[in-house]
N, C-alpha and C. Protein backbone atom coordinates (compact mmCIF):
# COMPACT_ATOMS: atom_id res chain seq x y z
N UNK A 1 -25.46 11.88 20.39
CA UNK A 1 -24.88 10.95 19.44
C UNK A 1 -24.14 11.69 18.33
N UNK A 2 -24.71 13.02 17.35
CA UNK A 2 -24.20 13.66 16.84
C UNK A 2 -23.13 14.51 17.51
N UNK A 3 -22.63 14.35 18.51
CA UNK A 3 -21.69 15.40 18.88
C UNK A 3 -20.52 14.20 19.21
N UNK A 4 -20.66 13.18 19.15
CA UNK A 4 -19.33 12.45 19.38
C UNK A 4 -19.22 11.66 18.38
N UNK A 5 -19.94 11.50 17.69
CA UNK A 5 -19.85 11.22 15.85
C UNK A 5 -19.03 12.35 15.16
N UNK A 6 -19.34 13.51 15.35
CA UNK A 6 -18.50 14.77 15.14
C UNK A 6 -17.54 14.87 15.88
N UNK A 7 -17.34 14.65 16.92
CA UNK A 7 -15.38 14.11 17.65
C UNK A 7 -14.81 13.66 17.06
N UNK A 8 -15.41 12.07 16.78
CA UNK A 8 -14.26 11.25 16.41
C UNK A 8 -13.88 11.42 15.06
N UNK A 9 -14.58 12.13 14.27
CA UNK A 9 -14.31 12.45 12.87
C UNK A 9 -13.24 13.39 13.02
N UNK A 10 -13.73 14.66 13.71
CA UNK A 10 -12.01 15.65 13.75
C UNK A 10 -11.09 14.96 14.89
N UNK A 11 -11.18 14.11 15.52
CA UNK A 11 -9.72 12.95 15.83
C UNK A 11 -9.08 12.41 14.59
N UNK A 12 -9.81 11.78 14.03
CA UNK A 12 -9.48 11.18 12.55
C UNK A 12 -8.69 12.29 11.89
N UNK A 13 -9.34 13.00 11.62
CA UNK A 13 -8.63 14.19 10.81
C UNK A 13 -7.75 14.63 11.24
N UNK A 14 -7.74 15.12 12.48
CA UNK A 14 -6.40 15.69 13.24
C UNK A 14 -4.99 14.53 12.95
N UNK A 15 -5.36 13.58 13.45
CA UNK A 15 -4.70 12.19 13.29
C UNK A 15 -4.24 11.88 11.66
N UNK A 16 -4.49 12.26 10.70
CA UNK A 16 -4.18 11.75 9.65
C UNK A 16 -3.38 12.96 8.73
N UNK A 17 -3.85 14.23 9.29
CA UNK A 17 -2.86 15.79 9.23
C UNK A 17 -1.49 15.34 10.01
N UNK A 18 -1.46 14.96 11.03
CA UNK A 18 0.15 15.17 11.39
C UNK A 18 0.57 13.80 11.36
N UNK A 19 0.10 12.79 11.11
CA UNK A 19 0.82 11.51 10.49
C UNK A 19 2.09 11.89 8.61
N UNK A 20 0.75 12.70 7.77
CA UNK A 20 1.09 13.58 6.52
C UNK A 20 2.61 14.48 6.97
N UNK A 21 2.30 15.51 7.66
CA UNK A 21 3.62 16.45 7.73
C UNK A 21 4.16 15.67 8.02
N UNK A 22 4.16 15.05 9.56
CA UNK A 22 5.56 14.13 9.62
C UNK A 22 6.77 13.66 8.53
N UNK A 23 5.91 13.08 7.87
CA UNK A 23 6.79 12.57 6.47
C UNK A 23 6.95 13.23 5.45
N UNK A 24 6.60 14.77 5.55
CA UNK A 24 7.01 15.70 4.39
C UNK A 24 7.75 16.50 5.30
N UNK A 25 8.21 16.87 6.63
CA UNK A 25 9.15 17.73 7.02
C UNK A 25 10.17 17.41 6.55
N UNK A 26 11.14 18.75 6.07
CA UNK A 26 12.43 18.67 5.59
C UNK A 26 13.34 18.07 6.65
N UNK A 27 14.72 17.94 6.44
CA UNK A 27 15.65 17.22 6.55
C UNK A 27 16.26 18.80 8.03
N UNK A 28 16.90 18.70 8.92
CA UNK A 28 17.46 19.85 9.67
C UNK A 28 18.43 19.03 10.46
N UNK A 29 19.23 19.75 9.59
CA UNK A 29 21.02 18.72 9.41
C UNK A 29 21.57 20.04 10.77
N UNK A 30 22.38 19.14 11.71
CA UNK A 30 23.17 19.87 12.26
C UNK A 30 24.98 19.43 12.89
N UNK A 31 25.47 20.35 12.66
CA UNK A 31 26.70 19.70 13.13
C UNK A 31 26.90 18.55 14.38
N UNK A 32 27.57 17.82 13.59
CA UNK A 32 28.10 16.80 15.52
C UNK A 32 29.89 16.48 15.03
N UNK A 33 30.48 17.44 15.80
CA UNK A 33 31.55 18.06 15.41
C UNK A 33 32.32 16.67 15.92
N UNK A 34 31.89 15.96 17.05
CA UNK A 34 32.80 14.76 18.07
C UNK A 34 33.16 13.66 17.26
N UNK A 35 32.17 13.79 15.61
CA UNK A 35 32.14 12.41 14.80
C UNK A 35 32.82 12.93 13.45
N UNK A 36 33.83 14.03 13.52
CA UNK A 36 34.33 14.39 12.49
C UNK A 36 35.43 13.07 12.15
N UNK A 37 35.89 13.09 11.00
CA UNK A 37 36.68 12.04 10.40
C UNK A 37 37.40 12.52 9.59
N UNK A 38 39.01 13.45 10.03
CA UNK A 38 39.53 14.09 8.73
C UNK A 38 38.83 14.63 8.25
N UNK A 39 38.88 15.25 6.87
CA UNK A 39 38.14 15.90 6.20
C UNK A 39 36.88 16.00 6.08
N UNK A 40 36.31 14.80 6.66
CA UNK A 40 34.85 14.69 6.55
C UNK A 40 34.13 15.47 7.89
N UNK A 41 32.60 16.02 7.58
CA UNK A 41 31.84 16.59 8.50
C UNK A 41 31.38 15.76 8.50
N UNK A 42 30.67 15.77 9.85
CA UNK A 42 29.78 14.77 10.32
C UNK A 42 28.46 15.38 10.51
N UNK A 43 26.95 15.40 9.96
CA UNK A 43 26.02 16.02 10.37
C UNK A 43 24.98 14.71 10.99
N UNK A 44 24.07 15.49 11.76
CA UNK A 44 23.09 14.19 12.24
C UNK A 44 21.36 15.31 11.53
N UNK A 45 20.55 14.66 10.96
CA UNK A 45 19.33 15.07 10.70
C UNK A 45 18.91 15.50 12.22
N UNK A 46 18.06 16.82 12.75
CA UNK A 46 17.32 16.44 14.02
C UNK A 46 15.81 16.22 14.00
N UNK A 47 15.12 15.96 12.14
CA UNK A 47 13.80 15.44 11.99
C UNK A 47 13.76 13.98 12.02
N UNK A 48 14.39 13.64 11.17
CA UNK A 48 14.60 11.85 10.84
C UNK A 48 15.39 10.94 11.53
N UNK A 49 16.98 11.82 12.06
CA UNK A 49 17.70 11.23 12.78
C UNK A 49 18.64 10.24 11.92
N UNK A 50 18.93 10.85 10.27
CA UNK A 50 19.53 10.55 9.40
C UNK A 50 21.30 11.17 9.52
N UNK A 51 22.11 10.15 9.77
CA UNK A 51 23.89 11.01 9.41
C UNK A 51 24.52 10.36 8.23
N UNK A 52 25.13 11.63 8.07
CA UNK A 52 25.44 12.03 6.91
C UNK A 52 27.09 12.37 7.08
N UNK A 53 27.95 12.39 6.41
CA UNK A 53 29.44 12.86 6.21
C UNK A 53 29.65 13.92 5.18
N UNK A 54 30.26 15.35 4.97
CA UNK A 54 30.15 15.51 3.72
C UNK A 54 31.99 16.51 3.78
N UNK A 55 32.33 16.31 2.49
CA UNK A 55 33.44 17.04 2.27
C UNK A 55 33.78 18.36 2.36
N UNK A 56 32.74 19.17 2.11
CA UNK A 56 32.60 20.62 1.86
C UNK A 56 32.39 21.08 3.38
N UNK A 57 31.92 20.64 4.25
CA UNK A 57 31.96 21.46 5.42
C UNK A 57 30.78 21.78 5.24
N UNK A 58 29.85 21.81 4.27
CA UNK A 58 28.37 21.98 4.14
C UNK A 58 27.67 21.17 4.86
N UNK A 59 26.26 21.75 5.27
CA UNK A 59 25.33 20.49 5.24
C UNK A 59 25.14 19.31 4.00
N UNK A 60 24.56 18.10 4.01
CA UNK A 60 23.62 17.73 2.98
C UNK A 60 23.07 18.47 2.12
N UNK A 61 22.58 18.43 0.99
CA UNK A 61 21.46 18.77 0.18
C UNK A 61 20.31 17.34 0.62
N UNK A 62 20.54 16.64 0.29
CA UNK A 62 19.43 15.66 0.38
C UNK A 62 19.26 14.69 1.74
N UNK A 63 17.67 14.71 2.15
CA UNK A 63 17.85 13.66 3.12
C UNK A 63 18.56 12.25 2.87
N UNK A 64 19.45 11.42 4.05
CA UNK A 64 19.95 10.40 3.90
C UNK A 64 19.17 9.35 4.46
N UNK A 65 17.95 9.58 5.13
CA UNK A 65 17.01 8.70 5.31
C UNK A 65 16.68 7.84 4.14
N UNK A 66 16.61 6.76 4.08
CA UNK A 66 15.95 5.64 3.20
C UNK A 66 14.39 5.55 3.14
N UNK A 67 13.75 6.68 4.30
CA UNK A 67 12.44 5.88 4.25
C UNK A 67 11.69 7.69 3.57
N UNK A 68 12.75 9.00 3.34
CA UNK A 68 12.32 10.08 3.15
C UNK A 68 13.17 10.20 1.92
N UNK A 69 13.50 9.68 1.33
CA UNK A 69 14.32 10.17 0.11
C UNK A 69 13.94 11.53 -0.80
N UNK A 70 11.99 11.30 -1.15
CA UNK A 70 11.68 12.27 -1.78
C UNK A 70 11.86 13.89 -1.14
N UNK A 71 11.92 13.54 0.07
CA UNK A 71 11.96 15.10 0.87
C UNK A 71 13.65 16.18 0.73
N UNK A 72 13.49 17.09 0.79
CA UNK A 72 15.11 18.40 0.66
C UNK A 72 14.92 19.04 1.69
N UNK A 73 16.14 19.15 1.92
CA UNK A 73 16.11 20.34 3.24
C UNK A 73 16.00 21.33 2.85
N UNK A 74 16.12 22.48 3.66
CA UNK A 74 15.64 24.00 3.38
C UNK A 74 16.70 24.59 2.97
């Protein structure tokens, strides 16, 4: 009884650790060159799956996700 009382507790735990990172991994913007627009770059997030346009030919600074706002890329 104590040994699967002690399972399901580190399931729980395991389970509630990578629910956490999930939603604190940064933003990892990469080119998608096919959706350029004139001057604009086109990047797609490959954590969130957030796009973005930007002038500079840069990535983002900030995620464009609505549901990660507080999070920065690297």
């Amino acid at each position: 009884m104590h040994i699967l009382l002690g399972l399901l507790v580190a399931f729980v735990i395991i389970v509630l650790f990578a629910r956490t990172r999930s939603k604190t991994r940064a933003c990892r913007w990469r080119a998608d060159r096919t959706g350029d627009r004139g001057n604009l770059s086109r990047y797609r997030c490959a954590a969130c799956g957030a796009e973005a346009f930007t002038a500079t030919g840069a990535p983002p600074e900030l995620c464009k996700n609505p549901g990660r706002r507080e999070d920065r890329t690297t």
